[in-house]
C-alpha atoms as a PDB file:
ATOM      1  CA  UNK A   1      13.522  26.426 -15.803  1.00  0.00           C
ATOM      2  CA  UNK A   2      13.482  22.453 -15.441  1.00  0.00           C
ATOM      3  CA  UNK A   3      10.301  20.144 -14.809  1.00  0.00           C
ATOM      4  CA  UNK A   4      11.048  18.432 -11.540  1.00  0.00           C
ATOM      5  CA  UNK A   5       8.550  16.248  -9.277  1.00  0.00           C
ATOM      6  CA  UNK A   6       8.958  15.752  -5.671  1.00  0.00           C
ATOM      7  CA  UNK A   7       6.591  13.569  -3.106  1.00  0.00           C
ATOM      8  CA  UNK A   8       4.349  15.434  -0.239  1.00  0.00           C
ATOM      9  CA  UNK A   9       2.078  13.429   1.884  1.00  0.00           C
ATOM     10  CA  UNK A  10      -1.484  14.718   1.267  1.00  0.00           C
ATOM     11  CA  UNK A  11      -1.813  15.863   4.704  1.00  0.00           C
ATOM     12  CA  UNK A  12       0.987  18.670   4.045  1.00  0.00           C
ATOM     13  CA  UNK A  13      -0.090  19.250   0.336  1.00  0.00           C
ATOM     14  CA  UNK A  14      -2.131  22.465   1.393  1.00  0.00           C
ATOM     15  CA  UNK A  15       0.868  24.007   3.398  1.00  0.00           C
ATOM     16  CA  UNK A  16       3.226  23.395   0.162  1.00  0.00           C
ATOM     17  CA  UNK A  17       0.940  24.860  -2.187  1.00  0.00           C
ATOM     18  CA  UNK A  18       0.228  27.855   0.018  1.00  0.00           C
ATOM     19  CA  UNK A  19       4.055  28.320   1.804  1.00  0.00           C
ATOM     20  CA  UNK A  20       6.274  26.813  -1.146  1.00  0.00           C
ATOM     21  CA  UNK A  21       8.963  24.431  -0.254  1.00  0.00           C
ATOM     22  CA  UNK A  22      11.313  25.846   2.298  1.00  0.00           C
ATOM     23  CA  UNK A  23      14.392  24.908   1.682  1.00  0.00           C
ATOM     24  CA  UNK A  24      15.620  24.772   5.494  1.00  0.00           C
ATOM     25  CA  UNK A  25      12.198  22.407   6.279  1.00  0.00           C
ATOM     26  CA  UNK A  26      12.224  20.525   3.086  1.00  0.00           C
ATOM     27  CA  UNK A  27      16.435  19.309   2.944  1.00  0.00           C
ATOM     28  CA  UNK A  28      17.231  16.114   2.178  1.00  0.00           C
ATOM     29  CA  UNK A  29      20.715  16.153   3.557  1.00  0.00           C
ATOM     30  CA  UNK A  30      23.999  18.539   3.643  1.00  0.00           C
ATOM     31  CA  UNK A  31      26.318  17.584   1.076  1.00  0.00           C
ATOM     32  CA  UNK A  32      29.417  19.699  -0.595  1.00  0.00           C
ATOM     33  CA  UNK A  33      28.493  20.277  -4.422  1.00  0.00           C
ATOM     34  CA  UNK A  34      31.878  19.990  -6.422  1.00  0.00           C
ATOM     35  CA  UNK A  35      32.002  23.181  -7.793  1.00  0.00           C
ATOM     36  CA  UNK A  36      30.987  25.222  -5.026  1.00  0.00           C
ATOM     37  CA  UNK A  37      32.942  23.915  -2.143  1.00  0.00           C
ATOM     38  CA  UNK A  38      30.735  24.111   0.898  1.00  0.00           C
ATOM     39  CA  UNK A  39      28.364  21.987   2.690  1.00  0.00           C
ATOM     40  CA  UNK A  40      24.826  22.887   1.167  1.00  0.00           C
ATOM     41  CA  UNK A  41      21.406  22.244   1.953  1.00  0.00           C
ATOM     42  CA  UNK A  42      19.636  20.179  -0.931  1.00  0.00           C
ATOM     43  CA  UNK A  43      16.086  19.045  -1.516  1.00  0.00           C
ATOM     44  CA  UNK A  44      15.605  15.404  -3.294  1.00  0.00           C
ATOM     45  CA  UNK A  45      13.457  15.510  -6.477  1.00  0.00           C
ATOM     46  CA  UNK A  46      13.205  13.130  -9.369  1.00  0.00           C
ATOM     47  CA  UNK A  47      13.765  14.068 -13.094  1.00  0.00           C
ATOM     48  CA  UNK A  48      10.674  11.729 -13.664  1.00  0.00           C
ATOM     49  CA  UNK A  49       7.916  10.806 -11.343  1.00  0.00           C
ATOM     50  CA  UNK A  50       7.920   7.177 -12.003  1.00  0.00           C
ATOM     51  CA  UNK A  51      11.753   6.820 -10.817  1.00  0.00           C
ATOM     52  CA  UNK A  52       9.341   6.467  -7.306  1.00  0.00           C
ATOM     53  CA  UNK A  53       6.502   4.433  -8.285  1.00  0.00           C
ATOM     54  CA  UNK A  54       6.109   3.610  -4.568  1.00  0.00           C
ATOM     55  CA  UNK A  55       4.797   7.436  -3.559  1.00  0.00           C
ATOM     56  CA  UNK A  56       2.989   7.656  -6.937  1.00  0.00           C
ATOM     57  CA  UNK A  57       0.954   4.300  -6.399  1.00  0.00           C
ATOM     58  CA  UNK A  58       0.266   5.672  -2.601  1.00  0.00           C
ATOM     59  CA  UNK A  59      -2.812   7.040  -2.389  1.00  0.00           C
ATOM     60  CA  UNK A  60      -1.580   8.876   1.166  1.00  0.00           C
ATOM     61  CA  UNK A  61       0.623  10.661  -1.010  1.00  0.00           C
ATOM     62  CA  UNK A  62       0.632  13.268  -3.863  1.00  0.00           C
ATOM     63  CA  UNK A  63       3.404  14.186  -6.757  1.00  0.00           C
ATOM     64  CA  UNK A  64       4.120  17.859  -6.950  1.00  0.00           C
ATOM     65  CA  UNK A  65       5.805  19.498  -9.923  1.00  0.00           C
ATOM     66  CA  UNK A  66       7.999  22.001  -9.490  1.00  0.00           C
ATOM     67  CA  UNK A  67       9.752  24.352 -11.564  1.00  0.00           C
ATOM     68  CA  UNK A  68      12.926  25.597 -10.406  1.00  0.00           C
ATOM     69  CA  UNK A  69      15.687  27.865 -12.504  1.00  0.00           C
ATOM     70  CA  UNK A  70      18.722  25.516 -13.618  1.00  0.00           C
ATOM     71  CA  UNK A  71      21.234  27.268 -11.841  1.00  0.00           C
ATOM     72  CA  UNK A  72      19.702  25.687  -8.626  1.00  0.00           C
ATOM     73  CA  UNK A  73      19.237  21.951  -9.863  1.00  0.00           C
ATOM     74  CA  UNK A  74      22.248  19.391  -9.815  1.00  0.00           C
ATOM     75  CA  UNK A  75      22.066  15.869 -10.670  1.00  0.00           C
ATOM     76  CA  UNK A  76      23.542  12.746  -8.418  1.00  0.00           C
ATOM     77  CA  UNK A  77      23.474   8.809  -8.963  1.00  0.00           C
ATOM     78  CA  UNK A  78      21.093   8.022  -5.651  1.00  0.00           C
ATOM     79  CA  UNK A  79      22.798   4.179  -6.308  1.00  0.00           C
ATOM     80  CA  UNK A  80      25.825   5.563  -4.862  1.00  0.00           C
ATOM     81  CA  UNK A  81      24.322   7.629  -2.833  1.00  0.00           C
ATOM     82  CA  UNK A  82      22.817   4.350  -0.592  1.00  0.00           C
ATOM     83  CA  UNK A  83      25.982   2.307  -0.974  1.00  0.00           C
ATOM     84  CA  UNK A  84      28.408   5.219   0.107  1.00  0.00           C
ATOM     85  CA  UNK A  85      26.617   5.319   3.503  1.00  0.00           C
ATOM     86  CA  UNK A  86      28.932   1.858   3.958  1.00  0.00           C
ATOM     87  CA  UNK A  87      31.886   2.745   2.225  1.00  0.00           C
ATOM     88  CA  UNK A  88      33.679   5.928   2.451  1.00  0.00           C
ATOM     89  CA  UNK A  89      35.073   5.059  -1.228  1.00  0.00           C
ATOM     90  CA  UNK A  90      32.059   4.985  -2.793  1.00  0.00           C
ATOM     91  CA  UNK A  91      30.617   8.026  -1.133  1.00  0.00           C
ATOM     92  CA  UNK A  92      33.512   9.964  -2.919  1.00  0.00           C
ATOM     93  CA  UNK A  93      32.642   8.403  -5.911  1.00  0.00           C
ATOM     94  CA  UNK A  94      29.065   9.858  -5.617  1.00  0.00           C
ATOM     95  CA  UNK A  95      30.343  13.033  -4.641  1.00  0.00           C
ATOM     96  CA  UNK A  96      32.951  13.430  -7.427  1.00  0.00           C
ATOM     97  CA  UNK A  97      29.982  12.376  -9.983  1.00  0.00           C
ATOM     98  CA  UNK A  98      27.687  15.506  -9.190  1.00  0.00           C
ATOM     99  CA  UNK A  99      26.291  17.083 -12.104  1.00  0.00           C
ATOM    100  CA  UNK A 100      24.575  20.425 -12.891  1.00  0.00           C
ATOM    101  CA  UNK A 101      21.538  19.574 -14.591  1.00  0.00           C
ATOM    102  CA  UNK A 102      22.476  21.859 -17.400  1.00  0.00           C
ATOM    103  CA  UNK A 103      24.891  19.072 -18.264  1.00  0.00           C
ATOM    104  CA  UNK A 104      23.364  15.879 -17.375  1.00  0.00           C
ATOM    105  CA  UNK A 105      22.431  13.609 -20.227  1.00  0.00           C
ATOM    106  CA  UNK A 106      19.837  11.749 -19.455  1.00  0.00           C
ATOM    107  CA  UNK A 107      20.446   7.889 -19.254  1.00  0.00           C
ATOM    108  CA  UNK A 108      23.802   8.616 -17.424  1.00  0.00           C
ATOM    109  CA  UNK A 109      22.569   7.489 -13.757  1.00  0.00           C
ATOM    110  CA  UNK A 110      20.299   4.282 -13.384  1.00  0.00           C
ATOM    111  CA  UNK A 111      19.073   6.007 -10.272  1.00  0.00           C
ATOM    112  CA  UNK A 112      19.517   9.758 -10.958  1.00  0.00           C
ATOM    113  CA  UNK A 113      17.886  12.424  -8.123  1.00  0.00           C
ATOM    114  CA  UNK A 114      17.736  16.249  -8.894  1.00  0.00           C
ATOM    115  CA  UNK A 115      18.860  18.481  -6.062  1.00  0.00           C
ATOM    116  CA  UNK A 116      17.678  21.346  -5.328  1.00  0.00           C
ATOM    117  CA  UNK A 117      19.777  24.221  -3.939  1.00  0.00           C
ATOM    118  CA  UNK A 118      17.225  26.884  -3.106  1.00  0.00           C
ATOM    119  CA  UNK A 119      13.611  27.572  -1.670  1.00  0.00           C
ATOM    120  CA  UNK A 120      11.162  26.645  -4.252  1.00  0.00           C
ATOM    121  CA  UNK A 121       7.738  29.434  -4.156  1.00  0.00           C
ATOM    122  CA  UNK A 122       4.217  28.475  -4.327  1.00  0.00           C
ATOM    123  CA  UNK A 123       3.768  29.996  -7.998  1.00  0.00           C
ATOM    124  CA  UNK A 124       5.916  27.222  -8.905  1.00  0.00           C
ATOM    125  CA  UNK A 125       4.641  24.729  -7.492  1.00  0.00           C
ATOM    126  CA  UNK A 126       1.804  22.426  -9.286  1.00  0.00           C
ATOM    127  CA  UNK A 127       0.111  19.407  -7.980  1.00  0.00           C
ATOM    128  CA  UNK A 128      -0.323  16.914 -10.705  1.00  0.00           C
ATOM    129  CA  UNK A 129      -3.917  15.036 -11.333  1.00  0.00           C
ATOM    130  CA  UNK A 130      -3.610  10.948 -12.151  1.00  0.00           C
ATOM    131  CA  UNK A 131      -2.679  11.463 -16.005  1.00  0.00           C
ATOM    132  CA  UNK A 132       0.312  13.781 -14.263  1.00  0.00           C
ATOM    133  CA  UNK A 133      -0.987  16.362 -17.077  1.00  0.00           C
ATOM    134  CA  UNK A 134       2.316  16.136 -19.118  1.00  0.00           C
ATOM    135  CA  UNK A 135       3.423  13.865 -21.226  1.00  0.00           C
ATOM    136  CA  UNK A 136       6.864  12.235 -20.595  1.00  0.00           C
ATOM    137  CA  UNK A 137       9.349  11.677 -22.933  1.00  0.00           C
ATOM    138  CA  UNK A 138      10.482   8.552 -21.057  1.00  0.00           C
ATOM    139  CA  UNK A 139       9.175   5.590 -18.854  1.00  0.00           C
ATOM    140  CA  UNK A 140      11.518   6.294 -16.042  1.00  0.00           C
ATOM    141  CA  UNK A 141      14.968   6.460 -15.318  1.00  0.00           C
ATOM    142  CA  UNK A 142      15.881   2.799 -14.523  1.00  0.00           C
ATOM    143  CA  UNK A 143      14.755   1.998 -17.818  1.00  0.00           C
ATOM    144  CA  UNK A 144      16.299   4.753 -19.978  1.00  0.00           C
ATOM    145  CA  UNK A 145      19.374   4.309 -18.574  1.00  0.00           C
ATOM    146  CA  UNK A 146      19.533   0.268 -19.084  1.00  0.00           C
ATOM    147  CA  UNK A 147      18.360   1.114 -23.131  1.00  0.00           C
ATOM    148  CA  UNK A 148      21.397   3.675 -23.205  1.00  0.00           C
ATOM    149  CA  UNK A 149      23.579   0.599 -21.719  1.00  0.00           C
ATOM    150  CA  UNK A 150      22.369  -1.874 -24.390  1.00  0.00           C
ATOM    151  CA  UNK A 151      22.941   0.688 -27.164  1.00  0.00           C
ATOM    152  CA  UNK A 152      26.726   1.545 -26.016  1.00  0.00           C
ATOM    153  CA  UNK A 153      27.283  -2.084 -25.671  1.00  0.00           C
ATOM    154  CA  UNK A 154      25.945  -2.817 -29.574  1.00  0.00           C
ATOM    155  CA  UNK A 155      27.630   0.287 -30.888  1.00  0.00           C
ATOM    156  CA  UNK A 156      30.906  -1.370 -29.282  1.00  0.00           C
ATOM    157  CA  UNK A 157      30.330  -4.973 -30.110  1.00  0.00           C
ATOM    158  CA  UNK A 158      28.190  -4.869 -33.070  1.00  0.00           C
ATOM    159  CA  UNK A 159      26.552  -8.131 -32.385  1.00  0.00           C
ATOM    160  CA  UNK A 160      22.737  -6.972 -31.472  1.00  0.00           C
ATOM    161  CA  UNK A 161      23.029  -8.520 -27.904  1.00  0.00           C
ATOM    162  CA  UNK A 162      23.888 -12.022 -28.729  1.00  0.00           C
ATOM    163  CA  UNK A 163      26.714 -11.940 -26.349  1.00  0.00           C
ATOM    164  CA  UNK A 164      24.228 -10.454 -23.372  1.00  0.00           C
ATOM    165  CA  UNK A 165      21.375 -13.383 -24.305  1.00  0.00           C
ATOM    166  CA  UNK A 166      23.859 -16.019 -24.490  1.00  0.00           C
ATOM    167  CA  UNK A 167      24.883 -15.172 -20.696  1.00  0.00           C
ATOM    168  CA  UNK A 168      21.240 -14.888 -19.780  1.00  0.00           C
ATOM    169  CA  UNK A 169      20.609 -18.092 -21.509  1.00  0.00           C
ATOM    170  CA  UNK A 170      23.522 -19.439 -19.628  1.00  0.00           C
ATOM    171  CA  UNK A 171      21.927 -18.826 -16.203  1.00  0.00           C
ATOM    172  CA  UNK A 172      18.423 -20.404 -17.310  1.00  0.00           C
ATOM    173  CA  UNK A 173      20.754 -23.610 -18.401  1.00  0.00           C
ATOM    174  CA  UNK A 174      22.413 -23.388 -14.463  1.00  0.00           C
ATOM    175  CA  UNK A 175      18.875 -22.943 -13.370  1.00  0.00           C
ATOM    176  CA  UNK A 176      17.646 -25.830 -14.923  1.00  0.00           C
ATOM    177  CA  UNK A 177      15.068 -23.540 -17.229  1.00  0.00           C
ATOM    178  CA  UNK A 178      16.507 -24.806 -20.123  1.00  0.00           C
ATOM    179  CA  UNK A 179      18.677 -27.245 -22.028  1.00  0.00           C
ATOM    180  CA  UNK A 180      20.948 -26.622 -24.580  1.00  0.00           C
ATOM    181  CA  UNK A 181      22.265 -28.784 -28.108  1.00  0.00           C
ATOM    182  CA  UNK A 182      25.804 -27.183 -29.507  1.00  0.00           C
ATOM    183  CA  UNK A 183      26.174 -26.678 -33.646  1.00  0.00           C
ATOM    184  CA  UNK A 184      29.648 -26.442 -32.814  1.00  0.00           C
ATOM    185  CA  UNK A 185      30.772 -26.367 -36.816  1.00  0.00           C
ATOM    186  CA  UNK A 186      28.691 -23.625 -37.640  1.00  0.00           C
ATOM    187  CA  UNK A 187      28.759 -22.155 -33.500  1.00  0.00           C
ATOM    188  CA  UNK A 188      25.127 -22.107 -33.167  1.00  0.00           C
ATOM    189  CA  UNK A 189      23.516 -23.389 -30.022  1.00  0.00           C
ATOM    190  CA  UNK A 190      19.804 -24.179 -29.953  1.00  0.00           C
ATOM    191  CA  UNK A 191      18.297 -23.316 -25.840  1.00  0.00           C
ATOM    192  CA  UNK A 192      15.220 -25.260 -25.024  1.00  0.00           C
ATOM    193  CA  UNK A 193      12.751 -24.149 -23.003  1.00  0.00           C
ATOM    194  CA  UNK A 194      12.041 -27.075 -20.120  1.00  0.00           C
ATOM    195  CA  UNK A 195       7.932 -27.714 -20.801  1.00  0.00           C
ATOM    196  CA  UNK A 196       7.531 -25.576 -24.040  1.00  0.00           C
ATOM    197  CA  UNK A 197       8.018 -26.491 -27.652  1.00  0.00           C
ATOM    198  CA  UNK A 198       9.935 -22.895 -28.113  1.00  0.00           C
ATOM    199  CA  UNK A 199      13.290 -22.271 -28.231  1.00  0.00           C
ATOM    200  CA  UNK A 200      15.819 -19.583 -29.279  1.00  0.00           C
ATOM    201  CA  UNK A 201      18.900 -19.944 -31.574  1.00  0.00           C
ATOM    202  CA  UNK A 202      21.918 -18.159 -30.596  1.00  0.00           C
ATOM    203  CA  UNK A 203      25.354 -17.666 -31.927  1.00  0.00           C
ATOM    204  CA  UNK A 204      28.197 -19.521 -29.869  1.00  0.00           C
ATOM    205  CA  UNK A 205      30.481 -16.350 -28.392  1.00  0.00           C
END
């Protein structure tokens, strides 16, 4: 069974609880799943219930967990989801990137959503209190997926993300944040802060 959480508002919290989530109320949108072919009915979740921190800091509504069997639950990138709405392209991408949850890793999507193929019954539904009673093995999505990113890049580069703070530094410099001063015989630069006795010492790429 996976752990997924999906957003009522409280005024409908008491007809979840004691109906379930009905697949043919509840749908997100059709969509044709890779590996099965046809246009199916699918239910949005999230793999973590900070990936919507909007509905869980809204007080009109409340974060459900649901347990549903995996056979059922198939992973997306919601990113592509929004932009393929404009471009055909993209929308193909999305669709071509459809995962069952069986086989997602998790960091893989910056914006992953769970789908859910089926009815989900009141026995497996849970409404979660404030402290969402469980711990999570993860802040959210956005974030695991952009530690994922800097740990592929260092395993690549080897070069602990002096490449990725030089650029970053770069843009303060164009933004007039900071100044730099060039070691160029030993390709160090020193970056100023404008108004601050720090600084930070990178190598030159």
């Amino acid at each position: 069974m996976a752990d997924l959480y999906f957003f009522v508002h409280k005024d409908k919290i008491e007809d979840v609880v004691d109906c379930g989530l009905k697949l043919s109320e509840w749908y997100d949108r059709e969509i044709a799943i890779p590996e099965i072919g046809d246009n199916r009915k699918v239910i949005k979740t999230f793999l973590n219930p900070r990936d919507d921190l909007k509905k869980l800091k809204d007080t009109q509504f409340r974060c459900l967990r649901l347990q549903v069997e995996l056979e059922y639950c198939w992973v997306a990138d919601a990113s592509l989801y929004r932009m393929g709405q404009e471009d055909s392209g993209i929308m193909e991408q999305y669709l071509n990137n459809i995962v069952p949850l069986k086989d997602y890793c998790f960091g893989t999507f910056k914006n992953p959503e769970a789908l859910v193929l089926t009815s989900v019954l009141p026995e497996y539904i849970e409404v979660t209190g404030v402290a969402l009673d469980i711990p999570l093995l993860y802040e959210n999505s956005e974030t695991l997926y952009l530690v994922n990113l800097l740990e592929k890049y260092e395993q690549l580069h080897n070069d602990s993300g002096n490449h990725l703070l030089y650029a970053f530094f770069t843009y303060l410099e164009s933004k007039g944040e900071v100044s730099r001063f060039e070691d160029k015989e030993h390709k160090n630069v020193v970056f100023f802060y404008k108004d601050s006795k720090e600084y930070t010492v990178l190598r030159i790429p």
